[in-house]
C-alpha atoms as a PDB file:
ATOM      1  CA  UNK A   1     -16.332   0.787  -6.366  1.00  0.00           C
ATOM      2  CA  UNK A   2     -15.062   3.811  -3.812  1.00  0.00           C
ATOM      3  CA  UNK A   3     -12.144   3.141  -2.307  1.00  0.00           C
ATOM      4  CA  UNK A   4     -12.075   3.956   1.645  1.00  0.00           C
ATOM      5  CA  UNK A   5      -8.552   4.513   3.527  1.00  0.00           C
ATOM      6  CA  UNK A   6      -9.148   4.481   7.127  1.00  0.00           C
ATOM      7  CA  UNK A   7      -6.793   7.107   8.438  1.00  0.00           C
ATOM      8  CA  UNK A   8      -7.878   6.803  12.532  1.00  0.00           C
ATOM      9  CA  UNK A   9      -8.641  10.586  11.910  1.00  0.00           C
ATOM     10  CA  UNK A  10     -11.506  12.689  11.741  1.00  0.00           C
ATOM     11  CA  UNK A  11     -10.745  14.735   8.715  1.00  0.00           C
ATOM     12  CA  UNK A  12     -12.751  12.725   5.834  1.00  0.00           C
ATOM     13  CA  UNK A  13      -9.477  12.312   3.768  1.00  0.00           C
ATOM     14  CA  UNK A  14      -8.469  16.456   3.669  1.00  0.00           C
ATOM     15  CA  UNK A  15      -5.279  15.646   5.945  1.00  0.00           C
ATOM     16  CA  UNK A  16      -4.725  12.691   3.118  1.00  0.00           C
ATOM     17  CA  UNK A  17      -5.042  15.114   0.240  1.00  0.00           C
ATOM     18  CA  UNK A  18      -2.750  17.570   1.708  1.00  0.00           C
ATOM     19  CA  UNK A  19      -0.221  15.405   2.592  1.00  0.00           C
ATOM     20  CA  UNK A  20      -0.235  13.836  -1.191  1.00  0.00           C
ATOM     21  CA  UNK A  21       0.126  17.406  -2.607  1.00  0.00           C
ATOM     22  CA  UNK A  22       2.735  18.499  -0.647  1.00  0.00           C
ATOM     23  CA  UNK A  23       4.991  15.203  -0.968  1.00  0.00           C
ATOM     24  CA  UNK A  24       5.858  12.518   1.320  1.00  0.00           C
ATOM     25  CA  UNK A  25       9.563  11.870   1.631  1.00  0.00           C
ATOM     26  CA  UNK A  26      11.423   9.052  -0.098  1.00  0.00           C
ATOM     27  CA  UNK A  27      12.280   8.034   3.948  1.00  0.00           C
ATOM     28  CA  UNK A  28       8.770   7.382   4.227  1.00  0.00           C
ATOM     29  CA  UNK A  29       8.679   5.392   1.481  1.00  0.00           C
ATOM     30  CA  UNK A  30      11.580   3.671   3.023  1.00  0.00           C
ATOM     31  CA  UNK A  31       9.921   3.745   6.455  1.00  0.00           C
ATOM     32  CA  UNK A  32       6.795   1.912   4.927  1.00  0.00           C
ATOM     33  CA  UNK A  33       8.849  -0.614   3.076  1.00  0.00           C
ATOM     34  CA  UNK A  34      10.497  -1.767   6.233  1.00  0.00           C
ATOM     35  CA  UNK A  35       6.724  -2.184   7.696  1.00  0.00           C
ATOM     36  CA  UNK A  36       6.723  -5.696   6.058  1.00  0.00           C
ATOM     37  CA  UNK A  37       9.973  -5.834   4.012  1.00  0.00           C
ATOM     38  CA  UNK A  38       9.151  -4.380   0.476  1.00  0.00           C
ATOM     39  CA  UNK A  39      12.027  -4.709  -1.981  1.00  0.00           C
ATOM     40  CA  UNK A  40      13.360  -1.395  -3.788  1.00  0.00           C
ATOM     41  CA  UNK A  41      11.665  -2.930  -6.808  1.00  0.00           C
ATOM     42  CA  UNK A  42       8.511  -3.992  -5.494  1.00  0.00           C
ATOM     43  CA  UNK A  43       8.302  -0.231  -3.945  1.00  0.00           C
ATOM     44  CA  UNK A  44       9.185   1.143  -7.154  1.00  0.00           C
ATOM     45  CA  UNK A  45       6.494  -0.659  -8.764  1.00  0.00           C
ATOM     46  CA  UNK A  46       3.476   0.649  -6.228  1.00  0.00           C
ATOM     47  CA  UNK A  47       5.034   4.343  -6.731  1.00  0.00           C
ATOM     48  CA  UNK A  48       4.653   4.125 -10.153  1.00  0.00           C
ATOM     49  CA  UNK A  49       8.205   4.999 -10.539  1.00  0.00           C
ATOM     50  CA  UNK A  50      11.345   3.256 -12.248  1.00  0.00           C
ATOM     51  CA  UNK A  51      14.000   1.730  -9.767  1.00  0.00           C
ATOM     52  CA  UNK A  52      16.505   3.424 -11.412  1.00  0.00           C
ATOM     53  CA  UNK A  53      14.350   6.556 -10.110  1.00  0.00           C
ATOM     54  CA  UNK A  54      13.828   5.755  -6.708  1.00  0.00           C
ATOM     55  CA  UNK A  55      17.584   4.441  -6.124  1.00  0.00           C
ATOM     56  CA  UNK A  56      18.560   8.068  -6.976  1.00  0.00           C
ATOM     57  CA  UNK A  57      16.460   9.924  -4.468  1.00  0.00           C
ATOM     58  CA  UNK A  58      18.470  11.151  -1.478  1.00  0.00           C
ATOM     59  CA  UNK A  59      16.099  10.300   2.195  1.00  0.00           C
ATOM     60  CA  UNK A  60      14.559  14.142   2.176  1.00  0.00           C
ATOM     61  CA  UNK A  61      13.599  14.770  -1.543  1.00  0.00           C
ATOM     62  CA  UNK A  62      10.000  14.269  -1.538  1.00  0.00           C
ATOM     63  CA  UNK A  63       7.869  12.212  -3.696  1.00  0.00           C
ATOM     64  CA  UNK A  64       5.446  13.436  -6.823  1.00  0.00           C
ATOM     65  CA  UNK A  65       2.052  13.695  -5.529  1.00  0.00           C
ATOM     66  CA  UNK A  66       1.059  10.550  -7.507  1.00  0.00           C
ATOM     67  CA  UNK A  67       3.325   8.511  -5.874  1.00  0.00           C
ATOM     68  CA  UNK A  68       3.272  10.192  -2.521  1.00  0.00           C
ATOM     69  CA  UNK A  69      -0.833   8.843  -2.731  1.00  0.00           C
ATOM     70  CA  UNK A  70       0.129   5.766  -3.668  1.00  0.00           C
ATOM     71  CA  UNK A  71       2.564   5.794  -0.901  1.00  0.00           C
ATOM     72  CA  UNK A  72      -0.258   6.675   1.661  1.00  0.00           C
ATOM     73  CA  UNK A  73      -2.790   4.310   0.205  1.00  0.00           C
ATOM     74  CA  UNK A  74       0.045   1.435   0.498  1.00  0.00           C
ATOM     75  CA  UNK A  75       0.276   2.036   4.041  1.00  0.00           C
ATOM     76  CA  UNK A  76      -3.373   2.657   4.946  1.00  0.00           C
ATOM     77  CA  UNK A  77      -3.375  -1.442   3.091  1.00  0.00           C
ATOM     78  CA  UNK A  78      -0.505  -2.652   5.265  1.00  0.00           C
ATOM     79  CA  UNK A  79      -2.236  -1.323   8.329  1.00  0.00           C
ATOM     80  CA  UNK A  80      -5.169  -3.325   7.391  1.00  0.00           C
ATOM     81  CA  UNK A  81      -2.974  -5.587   6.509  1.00  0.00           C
ATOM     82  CA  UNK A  82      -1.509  -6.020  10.399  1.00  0.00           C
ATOM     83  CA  UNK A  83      -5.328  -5.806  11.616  1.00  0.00           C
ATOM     84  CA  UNK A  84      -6.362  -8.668   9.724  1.00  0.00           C
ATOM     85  CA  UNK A  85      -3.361 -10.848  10.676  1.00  0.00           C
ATOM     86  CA  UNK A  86      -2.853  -9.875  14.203  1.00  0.00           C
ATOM     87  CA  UNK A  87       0.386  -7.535  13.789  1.00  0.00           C
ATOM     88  CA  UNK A  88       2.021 -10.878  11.894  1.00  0.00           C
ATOM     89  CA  UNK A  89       3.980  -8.413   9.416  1.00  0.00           C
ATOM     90  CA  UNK A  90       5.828 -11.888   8.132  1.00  0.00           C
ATOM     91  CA  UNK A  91       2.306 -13.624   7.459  1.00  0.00           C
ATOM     92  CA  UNK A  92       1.301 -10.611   5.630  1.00  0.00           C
ATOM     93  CA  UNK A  93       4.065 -10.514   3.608  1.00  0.00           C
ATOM     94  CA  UNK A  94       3.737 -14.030   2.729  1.00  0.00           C
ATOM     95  CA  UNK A  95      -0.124 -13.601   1.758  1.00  0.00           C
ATOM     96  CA  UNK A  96       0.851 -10.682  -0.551  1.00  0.00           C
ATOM     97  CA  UNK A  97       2.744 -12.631  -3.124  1.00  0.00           C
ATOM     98  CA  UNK A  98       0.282 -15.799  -2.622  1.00  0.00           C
ATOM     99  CA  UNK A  99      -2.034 -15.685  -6.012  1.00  0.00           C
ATOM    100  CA  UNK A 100      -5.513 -15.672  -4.727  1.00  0.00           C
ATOM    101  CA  UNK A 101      -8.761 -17.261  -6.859  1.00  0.00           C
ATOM    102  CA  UNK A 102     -11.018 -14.184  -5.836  1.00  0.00           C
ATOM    103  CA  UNK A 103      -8.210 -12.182  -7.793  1.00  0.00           C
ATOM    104  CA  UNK A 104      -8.068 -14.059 -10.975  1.00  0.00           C
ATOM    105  CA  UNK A 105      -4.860 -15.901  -9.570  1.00  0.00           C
ATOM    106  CA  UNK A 106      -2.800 -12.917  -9.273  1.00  0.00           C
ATOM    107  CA  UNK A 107      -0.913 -12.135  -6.385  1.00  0.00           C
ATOM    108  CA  UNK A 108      -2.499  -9.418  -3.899  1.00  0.00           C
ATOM    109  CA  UNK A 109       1.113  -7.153  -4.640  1.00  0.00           C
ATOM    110  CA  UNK A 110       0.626  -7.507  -7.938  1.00  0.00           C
ATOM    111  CA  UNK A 111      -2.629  -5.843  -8.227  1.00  0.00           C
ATOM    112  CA  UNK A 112      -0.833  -2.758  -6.371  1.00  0.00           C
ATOM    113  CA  UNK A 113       0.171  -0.437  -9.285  1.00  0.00           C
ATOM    114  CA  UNK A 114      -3.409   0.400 -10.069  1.00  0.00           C
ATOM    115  CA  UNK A 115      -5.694   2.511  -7.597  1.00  0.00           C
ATOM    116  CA  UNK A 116      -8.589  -0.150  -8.882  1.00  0.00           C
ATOM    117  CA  UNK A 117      -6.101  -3.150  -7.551  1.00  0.00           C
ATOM    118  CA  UNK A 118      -5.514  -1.198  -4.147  1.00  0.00           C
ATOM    119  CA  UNK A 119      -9.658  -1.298  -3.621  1.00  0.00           C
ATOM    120  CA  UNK A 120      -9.825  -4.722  -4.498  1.00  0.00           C
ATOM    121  CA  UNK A 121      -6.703  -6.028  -2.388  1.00  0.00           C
ATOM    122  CA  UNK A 122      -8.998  -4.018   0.692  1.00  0.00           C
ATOM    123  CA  UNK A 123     -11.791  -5.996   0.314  1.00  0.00           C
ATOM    124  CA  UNK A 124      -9.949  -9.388   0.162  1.00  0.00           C
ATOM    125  CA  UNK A 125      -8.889  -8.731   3.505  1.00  0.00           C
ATOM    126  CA  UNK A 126     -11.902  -7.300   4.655  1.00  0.00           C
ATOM    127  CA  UNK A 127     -13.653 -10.558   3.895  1.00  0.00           C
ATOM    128  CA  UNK A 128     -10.941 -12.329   5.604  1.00  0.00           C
ATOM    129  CA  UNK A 129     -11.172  -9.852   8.510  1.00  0.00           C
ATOM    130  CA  UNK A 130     -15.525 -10.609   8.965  1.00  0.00           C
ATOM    131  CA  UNK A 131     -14.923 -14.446   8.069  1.00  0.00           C
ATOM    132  CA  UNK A 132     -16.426 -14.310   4.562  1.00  0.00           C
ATOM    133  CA  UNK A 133     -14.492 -16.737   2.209  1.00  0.00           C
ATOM    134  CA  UNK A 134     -15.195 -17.044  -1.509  1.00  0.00           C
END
């Protein structure tokens, strides 16, 4: 399975990769939280990082580039996300902690600490988004 992030950008990803290496700030991750109200520990969680960890960093320091991808695949999913649910940031909150059967009964958020879970979360709601139920 490849995983696609739709950027809106012509660069096939490159702008993606150099923004991972280089470090998005823990404001963005704040920034992307706010997007549909991710908790400090939920955040943590997707970043791959203890919440001890991510209390600690001041607004500027900038993220590892593991978590800075995971930061910029979480809100390539939450831009989906919006698509899918017609900018309802409250309904796609909601649907992230629902388990869902075509995920084993897990929750879409909880599937978000693995790259693999991020792929799969995608094509839940690009089934919903072309009308295909399972």
């Amino acid at each position: 399975m490849e995983l696609v992030v739709e950027t809106g950008r012509d660069d096939s990803g490159f702008g993606l990769v150099e923004q991972a290496r280089a470090g998005l700030s823990r404001q963005k991750a704040d920034e992307v939280a706010q997007l549909i109200g991710l908790t400090d520990k939920e955040m943590a969680r997707i970043l791959n990082l203890s919440e001890r960890t991510l209390h600690r960093l001041r607004p500027e320091v900038r993220l590892d580039s593991n978590a800075s991808e995971r930061l910029l695949l979480l809100e390539a999913l939450i831009r989906h996300g919006l698509d899918v649910f017609d900018k309802r940031a409250d309904v796609l909150n909601r649907w992230l902690r629902v388990p869902l059967a075509e995920l084993h009964r897990q929750t879409p958020l909880a599937l978000l600490d693995t790259l693999v879970g991020f792929g799969m979360v995608h094509t839940v709601l690009g089934r919903i988004e072309h009308g295909i139920y399972a």
